[in-house]
N, C-alpha and C. Protein backbone atom coordinates (compact mmCIF):
# COMPACT_ATOMS: atom_id res chain seq x y z
N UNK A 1 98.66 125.12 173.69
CA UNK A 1 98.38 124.90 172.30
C UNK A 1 97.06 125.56 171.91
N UNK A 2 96.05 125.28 172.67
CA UNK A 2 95.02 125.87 172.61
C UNK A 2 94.92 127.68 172.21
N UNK A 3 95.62 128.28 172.62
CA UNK A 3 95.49 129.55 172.18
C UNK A 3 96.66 130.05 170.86
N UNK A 4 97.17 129.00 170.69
CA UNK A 4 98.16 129.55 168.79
C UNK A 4 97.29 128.74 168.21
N UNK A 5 96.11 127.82 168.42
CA UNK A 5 95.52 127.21 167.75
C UNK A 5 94.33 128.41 167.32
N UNK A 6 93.96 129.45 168.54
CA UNK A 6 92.75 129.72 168.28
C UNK A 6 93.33 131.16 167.39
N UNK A 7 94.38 131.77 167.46
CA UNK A 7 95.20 132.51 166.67
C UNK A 7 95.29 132.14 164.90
N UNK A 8 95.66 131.01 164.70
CA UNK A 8 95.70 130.66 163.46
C UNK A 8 94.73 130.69 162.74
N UNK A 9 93.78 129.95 163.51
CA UNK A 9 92.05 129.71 162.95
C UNK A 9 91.35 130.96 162.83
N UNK A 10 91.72 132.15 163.55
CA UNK A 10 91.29 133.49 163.44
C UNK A 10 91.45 133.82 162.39
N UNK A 11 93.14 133.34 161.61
CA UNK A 11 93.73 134.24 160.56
C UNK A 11 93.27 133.22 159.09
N UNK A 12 92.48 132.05 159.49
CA UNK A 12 91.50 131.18 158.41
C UNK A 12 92.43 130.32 157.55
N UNK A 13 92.47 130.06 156.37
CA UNK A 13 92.93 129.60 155.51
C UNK A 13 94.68 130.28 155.01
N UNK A 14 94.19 131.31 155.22
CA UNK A 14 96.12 131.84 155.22
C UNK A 14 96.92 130.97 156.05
N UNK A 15 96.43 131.41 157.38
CA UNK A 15 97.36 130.32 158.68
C UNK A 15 97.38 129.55 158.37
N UNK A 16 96.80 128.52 157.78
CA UNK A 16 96.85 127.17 157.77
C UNK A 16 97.72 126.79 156.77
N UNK A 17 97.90 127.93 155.83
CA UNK A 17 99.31 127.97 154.78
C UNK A 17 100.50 128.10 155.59
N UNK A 18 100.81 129.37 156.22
CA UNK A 18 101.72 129.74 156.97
C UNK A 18 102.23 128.75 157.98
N UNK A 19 101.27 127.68 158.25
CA UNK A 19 101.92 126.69 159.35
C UNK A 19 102.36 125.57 158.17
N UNK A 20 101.82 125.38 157.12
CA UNK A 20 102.30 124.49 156.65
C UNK A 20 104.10 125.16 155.83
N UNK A 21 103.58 126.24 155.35
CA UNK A 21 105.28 126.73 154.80
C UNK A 21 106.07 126.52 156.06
N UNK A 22 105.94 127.43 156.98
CA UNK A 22 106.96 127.53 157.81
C UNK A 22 107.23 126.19 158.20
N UNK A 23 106.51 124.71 158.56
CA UNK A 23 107.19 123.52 158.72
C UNK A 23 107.97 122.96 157.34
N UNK A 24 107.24 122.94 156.42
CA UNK A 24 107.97 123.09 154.97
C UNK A 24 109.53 123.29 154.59
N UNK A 25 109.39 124.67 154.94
CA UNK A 25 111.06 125.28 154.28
C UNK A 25 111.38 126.43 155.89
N UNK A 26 111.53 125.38 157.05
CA UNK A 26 112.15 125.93 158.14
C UNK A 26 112.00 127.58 157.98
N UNK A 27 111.20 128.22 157.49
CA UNK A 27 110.92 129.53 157.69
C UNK A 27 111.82 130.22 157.40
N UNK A 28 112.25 129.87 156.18
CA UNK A 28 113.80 130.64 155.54
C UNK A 28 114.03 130.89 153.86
N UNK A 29 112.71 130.10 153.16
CA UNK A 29 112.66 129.97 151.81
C UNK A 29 112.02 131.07 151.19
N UNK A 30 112.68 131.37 149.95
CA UNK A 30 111.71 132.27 149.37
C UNK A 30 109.94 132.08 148.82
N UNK A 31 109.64 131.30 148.95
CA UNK A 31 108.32 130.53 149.25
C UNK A 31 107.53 131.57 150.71
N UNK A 32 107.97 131.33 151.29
CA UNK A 32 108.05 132.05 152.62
C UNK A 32 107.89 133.43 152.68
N UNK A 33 109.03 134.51 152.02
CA UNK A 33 109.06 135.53 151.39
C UNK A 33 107.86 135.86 150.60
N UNK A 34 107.80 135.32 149.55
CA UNK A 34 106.63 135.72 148.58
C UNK A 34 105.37 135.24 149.32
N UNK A 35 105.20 134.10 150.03
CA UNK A 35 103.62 134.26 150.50
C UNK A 35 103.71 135.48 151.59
N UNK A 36 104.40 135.95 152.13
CA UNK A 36 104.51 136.71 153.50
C UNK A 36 104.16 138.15 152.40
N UNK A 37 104.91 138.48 151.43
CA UNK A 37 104.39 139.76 150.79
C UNK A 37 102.88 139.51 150.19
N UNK A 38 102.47 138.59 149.50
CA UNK A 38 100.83 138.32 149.38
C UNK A 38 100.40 138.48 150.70
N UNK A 39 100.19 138.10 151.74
CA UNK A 39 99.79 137.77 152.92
C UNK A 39 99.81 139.50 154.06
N UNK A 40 100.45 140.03 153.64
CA UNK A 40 100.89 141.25 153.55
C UNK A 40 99.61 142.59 153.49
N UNK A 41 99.11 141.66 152.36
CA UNK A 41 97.68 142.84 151.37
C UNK A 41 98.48 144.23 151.31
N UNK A 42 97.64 145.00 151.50
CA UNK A 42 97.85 146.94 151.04
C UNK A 42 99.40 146.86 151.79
N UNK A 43 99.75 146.04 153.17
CA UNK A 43 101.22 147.01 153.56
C UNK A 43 102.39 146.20 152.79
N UNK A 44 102.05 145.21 152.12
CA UNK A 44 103.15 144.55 151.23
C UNK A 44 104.09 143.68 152.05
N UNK A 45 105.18 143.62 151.88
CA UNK A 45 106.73 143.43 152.58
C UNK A 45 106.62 143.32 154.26
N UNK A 46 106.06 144.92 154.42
CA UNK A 46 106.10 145.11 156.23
C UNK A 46 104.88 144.36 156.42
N UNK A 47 103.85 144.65 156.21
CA UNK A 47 102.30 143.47 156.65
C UNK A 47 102.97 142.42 156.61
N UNK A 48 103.89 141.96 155.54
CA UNK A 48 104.38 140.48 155.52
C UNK A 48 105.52 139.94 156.50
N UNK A 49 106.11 141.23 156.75
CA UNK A 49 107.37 140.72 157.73
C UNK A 49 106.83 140.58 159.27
N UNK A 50 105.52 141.58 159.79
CA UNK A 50 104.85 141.32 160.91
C UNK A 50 104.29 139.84 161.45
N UNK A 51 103.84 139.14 160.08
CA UNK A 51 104.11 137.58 160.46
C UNK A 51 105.13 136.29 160.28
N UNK A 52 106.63 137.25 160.40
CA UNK A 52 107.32 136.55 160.71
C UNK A 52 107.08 136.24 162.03
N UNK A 53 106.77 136.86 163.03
CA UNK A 53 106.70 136.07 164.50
C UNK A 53 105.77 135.24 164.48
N UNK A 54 105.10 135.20 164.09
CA UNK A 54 103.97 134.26 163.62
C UNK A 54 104.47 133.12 163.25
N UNK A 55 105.15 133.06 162.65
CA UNK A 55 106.06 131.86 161.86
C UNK A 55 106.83 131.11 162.82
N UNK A 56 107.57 132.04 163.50
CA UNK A 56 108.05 131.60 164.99
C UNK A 56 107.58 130.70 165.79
N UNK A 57 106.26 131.45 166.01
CA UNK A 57 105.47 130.64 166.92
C UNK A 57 104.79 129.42 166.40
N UNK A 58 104.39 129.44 165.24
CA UNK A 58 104.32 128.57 164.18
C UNK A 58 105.22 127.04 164.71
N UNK A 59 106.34 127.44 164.49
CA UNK A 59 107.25 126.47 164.09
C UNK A 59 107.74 125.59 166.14
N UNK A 60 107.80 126.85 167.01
CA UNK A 60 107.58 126.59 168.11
C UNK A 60 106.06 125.33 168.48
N UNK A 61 105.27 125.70 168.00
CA UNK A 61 103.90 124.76 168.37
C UNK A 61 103.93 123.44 167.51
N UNK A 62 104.59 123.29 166.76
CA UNK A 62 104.53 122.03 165.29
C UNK A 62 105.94 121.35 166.27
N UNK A 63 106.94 121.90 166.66
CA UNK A 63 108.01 121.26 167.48
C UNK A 63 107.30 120.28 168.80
N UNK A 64 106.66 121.26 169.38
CA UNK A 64 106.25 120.79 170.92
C UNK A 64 104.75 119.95 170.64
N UNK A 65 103.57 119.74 169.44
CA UNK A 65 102.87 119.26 169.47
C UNK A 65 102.76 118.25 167.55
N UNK A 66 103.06 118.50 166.81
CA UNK A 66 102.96 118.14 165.67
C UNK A 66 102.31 118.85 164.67
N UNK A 67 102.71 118.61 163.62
CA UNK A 67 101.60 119.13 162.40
C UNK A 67 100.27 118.88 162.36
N UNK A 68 100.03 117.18 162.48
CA UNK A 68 98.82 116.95 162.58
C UNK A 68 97.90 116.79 163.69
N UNK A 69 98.44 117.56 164.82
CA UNK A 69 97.77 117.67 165.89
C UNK A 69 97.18 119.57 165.73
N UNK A 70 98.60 119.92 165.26
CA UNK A 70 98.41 121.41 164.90
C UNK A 70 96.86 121.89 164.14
N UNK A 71 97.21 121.01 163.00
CA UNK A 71 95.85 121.02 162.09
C UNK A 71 94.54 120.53 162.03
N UNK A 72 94.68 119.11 163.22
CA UNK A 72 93.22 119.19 163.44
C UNK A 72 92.79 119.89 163.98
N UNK A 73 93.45 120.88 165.04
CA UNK A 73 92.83 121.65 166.24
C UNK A 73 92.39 122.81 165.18
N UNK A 74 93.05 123.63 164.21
CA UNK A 74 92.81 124.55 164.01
C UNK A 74 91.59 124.38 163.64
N UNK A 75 91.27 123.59 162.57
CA UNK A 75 90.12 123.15 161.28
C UNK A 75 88.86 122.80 162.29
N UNK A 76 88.83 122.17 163.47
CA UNK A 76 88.00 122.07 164.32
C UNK A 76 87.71 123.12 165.49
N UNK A 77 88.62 124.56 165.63
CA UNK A 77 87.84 125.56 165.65
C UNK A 77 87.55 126.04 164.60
N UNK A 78 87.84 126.15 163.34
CA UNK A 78 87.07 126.71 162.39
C UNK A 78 86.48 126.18 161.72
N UNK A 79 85.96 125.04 162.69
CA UNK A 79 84.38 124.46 161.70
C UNK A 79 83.10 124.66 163.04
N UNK A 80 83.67 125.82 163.66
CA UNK A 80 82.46 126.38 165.32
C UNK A 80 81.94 127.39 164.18
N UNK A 81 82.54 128.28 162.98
CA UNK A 81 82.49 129.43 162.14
C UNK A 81 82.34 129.65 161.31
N UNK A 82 82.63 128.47 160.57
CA UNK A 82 82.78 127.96 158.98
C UNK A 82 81.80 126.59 158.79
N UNK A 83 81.07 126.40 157.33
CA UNK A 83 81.10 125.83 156.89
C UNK A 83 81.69 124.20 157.06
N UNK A 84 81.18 123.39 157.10
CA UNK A 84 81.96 121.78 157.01
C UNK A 84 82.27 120.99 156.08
N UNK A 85 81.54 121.55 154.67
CA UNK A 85 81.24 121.18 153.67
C UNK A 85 82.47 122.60 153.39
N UNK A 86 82.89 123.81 153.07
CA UNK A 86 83.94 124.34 152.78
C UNK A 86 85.04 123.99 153.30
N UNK A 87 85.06 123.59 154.63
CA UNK A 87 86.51 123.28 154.81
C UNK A 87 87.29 122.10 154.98
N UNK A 88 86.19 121.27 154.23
CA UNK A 88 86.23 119.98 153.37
C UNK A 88 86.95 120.16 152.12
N UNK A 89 86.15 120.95 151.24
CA UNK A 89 86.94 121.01 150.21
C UNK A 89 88.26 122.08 149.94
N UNK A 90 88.29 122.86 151.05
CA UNK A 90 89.88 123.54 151.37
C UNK A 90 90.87 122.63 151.62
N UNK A 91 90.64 121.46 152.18
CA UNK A 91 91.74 120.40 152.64
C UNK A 91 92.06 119.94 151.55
N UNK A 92 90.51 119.09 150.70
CA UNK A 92 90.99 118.49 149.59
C UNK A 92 92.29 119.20 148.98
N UNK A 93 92.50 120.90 148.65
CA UNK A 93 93.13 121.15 147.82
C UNK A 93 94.60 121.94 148.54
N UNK A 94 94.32 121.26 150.01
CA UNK A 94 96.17 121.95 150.50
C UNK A 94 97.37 121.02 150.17
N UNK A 95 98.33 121.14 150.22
CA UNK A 95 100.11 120.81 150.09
C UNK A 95 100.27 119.90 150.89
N UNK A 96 99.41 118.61 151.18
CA UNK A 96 99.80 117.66 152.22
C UNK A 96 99.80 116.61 151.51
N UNK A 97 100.03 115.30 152.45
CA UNK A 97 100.06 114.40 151.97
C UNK A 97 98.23 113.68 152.37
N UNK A 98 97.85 112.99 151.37
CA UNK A 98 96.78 112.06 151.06
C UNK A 98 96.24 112.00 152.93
N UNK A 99 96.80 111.03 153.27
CA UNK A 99 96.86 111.05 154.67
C UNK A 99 96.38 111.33 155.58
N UNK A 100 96.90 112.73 155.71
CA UNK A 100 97.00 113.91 156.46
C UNK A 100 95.47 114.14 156.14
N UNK A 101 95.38 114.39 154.45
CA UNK A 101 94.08 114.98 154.23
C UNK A 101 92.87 114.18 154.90
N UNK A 102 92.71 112.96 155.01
CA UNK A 102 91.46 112.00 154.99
C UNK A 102 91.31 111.71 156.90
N UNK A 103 92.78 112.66 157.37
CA UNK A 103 92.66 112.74 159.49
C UNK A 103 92.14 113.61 159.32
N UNK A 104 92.41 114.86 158.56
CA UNK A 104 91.89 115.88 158.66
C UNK A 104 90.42 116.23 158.38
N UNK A 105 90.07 115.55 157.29
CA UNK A 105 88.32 115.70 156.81
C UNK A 105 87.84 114.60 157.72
N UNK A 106 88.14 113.23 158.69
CA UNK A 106 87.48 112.60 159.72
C UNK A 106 87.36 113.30 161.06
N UNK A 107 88.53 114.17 161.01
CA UNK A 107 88.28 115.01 162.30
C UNK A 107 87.31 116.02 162.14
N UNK A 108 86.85 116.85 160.86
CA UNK A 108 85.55 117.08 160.85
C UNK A 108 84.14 116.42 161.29
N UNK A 109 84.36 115.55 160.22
CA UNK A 109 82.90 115.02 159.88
C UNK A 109 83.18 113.38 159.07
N UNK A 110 83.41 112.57 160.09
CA UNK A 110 83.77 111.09 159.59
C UNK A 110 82.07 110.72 159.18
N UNK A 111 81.37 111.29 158.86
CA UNK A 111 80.63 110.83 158.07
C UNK A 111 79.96 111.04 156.65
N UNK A 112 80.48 112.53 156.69
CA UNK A 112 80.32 113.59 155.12
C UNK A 112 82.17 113.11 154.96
N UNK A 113 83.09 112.80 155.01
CA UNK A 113 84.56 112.99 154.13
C UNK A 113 84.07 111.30 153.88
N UNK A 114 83.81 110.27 154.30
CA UNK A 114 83.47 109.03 153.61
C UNK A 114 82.35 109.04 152.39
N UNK A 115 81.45 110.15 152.58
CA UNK A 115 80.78 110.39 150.62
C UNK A 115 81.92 110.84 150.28
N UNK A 116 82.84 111.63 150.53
CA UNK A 116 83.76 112.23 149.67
C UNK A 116 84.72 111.36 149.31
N UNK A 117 85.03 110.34 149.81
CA UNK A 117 86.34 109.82 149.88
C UNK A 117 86.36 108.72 148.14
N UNK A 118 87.90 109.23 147.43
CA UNK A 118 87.47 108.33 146.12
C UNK A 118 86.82 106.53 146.42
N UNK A 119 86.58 106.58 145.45
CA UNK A 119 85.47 104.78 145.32
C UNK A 119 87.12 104.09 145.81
N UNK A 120 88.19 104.32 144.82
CA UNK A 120 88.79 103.44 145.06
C UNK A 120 89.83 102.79 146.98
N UNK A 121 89.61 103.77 147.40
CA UNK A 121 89.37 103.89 148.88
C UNK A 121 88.75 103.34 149.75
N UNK A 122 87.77 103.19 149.30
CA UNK A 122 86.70 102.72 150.61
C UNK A 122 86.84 101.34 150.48
């Protein structure tokens, strides 16, 4: 796990889309398609179809370990690189559930995501 973890976190905030689509819409939706041509940049389509294996492997690592094992690992190598306070507020605004978000900002920093966390929460 450790090394599609350190793969994803390389590829930053995209990957962390790409693992969430591809568990999403089984890596078959046009969702999928259109982020893969954004994701793509200057080669379009082909840049985008090169991480279909990606997606693969994607969907291979979320099978054998989970989503939210997937995602803390990544976010906790890319808080060795990044910001803690940015990739705080990147979570706030991904496609998950509530949840997910508040494992994910404690597996940062359980002591900066509790200022963050709404009043009605705590």
């Amino acid at each position: 796990m450790d090394e599609i973890v350190r793969k994803f976190a390389g590829l930053g905030f995209p990957g962390v889309i790409v693992v969430i689509l591809a568990v999403t819409s089984g890596g078959s939706s046009a969702a999928v398609i259109a982020t893969l041509t954004a994701l793509g940049g200057p080669f379009g389509i082909v840049g985008g179809i090169a991480l279909l294996g990606l997606i693969n492997v994607a969907g291979d690592a979320v099978a054998g370990y989970g989503i939210e094992a997937i995602l803390k690992a990544i976010y906790k190598e890319r808080s060795k690189t990044e910001s803690v306070i940015f990739l705080l507020r990147e979570i706030k605004d991904l496609p998950i559930t509530e949840d997910l978000k508040l494992k994910l900002k404690n597996e940062l920093s359980p002591e900066i995501s509790l200022l963050l966390m709404p009043k009605k929460l705590k």
